[in-house]
Every structure is written in C-alpha cells, then in structure tokens.
N, C-alpha and C. Protein backbone atom coordinates (compact mmCIF):
# COMPACT_ATOMS: atom_id res chain seq x y z
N UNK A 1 1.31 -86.01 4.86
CA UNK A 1 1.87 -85.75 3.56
C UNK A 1 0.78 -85.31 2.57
N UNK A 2 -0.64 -85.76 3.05
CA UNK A 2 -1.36 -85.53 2.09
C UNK A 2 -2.11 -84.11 1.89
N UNK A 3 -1.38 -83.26 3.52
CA UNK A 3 -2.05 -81.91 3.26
C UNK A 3 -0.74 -80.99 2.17
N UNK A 4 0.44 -81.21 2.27
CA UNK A 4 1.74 -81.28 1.79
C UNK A 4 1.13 -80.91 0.86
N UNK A 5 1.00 -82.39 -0.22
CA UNK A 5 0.46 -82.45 -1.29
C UNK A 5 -0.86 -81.36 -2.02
N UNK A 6 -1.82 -81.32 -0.98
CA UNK A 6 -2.86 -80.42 -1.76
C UNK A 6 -1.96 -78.80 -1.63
N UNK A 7 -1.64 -78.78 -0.78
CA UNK A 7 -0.83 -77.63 -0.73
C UNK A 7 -0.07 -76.87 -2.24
N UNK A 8 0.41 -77.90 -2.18
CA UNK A 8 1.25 -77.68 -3.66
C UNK A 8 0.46 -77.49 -4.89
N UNK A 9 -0.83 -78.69 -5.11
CA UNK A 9 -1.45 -78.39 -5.89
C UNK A 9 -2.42 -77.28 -5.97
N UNK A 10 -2.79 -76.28 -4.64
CA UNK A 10 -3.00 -75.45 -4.65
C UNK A 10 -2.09 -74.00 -5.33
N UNK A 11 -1.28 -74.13 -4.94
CA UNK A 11 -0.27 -73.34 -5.53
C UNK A 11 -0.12 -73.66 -6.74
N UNK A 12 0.03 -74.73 -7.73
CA UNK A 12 0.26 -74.99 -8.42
C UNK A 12 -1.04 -74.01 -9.51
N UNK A 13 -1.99 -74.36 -8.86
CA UNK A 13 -3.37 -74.04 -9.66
C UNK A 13 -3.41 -72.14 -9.55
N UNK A 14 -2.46 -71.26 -8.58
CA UNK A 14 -2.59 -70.30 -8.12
C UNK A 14 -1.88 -69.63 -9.29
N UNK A 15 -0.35 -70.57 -9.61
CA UNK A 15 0.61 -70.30 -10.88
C UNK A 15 -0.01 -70.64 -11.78
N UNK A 16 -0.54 -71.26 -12.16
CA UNK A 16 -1.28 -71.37 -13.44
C UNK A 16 -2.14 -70.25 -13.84
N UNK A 17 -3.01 -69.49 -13.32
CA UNK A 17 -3.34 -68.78 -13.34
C UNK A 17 -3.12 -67.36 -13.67
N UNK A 18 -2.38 -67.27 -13.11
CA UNK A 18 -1.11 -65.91 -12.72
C UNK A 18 -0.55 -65.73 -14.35
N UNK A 19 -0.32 -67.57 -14.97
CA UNK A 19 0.38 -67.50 -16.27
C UNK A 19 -0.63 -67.15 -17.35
N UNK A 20 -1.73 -67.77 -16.76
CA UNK A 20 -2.62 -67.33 -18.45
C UNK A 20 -3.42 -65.95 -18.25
N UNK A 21 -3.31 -65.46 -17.63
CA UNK A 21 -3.58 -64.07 -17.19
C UNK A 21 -2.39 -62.86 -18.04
N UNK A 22 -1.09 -63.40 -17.30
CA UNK A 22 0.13 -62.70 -18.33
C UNK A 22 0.12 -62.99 -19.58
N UNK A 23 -0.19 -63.88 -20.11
CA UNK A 23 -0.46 -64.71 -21.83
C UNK A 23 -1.27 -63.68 -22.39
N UNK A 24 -2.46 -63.69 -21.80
CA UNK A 24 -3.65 -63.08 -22.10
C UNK A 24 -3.14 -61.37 -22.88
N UNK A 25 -2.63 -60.53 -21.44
CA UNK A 25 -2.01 -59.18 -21.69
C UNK A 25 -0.88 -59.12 -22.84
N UNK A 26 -0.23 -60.29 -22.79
CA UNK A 26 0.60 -60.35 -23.80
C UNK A 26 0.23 -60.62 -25.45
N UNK A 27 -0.88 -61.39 -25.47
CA UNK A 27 -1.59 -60.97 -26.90
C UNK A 27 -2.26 -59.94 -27.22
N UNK A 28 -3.16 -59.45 -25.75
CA UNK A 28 -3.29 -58.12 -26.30
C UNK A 28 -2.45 -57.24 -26.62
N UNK A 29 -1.65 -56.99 -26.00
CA UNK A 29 -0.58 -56.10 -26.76
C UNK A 29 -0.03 -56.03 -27.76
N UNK A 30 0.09 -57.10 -28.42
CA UNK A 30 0.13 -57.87 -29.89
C UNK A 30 -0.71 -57.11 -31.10
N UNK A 31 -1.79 -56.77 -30.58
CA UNK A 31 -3.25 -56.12 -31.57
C UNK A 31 -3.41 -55.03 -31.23
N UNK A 32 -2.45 -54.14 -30.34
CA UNK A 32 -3.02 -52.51 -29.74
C UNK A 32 -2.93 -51.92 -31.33
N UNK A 33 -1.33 -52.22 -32.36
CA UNK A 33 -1.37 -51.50 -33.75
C UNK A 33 -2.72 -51.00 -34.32
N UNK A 34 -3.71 -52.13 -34.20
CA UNK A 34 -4.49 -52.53 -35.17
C UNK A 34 -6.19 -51.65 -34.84
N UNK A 35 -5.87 -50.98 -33.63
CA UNK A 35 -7.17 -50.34 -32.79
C UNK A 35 -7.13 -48.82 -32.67
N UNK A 36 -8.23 -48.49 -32.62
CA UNK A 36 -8.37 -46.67 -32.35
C UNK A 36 -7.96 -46.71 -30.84
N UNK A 37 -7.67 -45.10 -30.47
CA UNK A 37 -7.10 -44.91 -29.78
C UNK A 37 -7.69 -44.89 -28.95
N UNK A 38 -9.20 -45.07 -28.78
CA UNK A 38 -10.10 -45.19 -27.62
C UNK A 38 -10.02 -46.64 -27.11
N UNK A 39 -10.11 -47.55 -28.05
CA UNK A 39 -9.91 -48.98 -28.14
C UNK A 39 -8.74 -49.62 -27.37
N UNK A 40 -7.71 -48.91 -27.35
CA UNK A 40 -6.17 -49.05 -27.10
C UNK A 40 -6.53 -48.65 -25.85
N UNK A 41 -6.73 -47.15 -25.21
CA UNK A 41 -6.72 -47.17 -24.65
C UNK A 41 -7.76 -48.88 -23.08
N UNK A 42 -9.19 -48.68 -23.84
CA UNK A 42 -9.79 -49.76 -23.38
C UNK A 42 -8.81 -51.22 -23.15
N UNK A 43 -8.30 -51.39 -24.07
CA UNK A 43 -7.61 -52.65 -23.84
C UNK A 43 -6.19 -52.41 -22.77
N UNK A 44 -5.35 -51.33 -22.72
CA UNK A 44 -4.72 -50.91 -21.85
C UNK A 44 -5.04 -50.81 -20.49
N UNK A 45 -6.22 -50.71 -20.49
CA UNK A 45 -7.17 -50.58 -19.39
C UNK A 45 -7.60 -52.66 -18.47
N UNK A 46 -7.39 -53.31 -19.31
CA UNK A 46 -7.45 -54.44 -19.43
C UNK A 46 -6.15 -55.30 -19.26
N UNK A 47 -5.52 -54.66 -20.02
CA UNK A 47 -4.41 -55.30 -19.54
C UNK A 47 -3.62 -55.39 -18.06
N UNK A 48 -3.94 -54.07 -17.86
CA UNK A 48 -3.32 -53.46 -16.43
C UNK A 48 -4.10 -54.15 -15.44
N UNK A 49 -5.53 -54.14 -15.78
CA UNK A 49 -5.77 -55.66 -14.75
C UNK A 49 -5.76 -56.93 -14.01
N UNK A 50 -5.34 -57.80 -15.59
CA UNK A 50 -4.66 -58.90 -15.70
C UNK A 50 -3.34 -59.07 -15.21
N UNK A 51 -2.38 -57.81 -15.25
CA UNK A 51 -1.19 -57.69 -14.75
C UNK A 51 -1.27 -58.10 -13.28
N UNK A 52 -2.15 -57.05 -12.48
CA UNK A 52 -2.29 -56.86 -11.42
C UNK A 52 -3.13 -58.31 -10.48
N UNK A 53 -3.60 -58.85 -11.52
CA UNK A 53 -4.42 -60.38 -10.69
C UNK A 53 -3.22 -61.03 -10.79
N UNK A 54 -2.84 -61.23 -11.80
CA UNK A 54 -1.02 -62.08 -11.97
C UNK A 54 -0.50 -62.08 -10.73
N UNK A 55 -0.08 -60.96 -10.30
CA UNK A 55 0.57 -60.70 -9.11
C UNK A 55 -0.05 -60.55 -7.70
N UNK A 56 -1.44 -60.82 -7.65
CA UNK A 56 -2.24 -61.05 -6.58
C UNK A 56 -2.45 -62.64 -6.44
N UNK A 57 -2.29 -63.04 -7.18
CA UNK A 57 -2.31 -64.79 -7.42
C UNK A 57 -1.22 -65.42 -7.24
N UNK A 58 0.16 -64.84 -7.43
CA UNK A 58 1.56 -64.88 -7.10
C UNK A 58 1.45 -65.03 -5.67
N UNK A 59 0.92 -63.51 -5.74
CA UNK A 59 1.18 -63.44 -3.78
C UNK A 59 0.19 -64.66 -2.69
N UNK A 60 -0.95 -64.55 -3.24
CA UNK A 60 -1.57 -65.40 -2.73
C UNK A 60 -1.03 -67.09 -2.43
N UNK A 61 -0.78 -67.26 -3.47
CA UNK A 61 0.31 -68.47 -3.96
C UNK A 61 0.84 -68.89 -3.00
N UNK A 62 1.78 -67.90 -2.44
CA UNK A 62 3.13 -67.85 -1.72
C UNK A 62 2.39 -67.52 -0.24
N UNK A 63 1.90 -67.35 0.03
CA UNK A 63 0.54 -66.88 1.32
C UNK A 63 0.06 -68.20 1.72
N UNK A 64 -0.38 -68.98 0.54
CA UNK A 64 -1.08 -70.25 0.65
C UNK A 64 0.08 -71.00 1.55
N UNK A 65 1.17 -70.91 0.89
CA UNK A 65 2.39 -72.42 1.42
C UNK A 65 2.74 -71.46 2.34
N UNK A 66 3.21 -70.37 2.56
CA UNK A 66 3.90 -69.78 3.98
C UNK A 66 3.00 -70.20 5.37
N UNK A 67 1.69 -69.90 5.24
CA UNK A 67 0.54 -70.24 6.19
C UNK A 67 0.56 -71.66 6.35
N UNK A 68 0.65 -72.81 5.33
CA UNK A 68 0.38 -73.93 5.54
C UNK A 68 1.28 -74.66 6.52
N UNK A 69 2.83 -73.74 6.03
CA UNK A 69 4.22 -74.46 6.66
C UNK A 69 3.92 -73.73 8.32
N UNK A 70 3.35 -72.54 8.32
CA UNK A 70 3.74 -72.62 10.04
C UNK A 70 2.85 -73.04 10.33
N UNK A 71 1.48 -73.46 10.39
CA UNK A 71 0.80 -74.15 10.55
C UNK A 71 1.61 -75.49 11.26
N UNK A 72 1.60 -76.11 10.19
CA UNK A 72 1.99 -77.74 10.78
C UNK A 72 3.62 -77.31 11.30
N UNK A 73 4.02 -76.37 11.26
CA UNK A 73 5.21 -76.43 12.61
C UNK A 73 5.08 -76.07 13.86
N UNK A 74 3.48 -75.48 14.11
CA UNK A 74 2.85 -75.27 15.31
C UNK A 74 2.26 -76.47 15.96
C-alpha cells in the first residue's frame, strides 16, 4: 500500500505543477495590454511554454500511475 501511496503523491506533485504553470500563463496574459509589441510578443513566447510543460506534466502524471498499476499486476 505504501508504493500505492507514493504513487499518488507523485502524481499529486506532477498536478500541482501542471497548475501553477497554467496560473502563471494566465497572469501573463492579464499584462500583454500593458507591453510593446516586441514584449508581447516575448511573453507569448513564454506562455506557450508553460502551456506546453502543463501538458507534459499531465501526461507524465498519468504515465507515472499507468506504469505503476501494471507493474504490480505483473
């Protein structure tokens, strides 16, 4: 039970991540008004990053517990 457990808290720590990453893009976008258009662009550039770890951390996430479960059903 106790690999169970880290399991989850692995994942858990994988979603967390994923969330303050999307947070992050989401305030920037908040302040693009306020920037030159080189700037905007730069932070656009930034954001699209953060998007993209979000969803590599998602997947990973879900990678972590899929692997763990056939694991111990082997």
């Amino acid at each position: 039970m106790d690999a169970v457990f880290h399991i989850q808290q692995l994942q858990l720590k994988f979603l967390k991540s994923a969330s303050v990453n999307e947070n992050c893009a989401i305030d920037l976008l908040a302040i693009l008004h306020r920037l030159s258009a080189e700037e905007t662009r730069n932070v656009l550039g930034i954001i699209d990053l953060l998007v993209n770890e979000a969803e590599v951390l998602r997947g990973l996430s879900k990678d972590v517990t899929a692997n763990h479960f056939f694991v111990l059903s082997h």
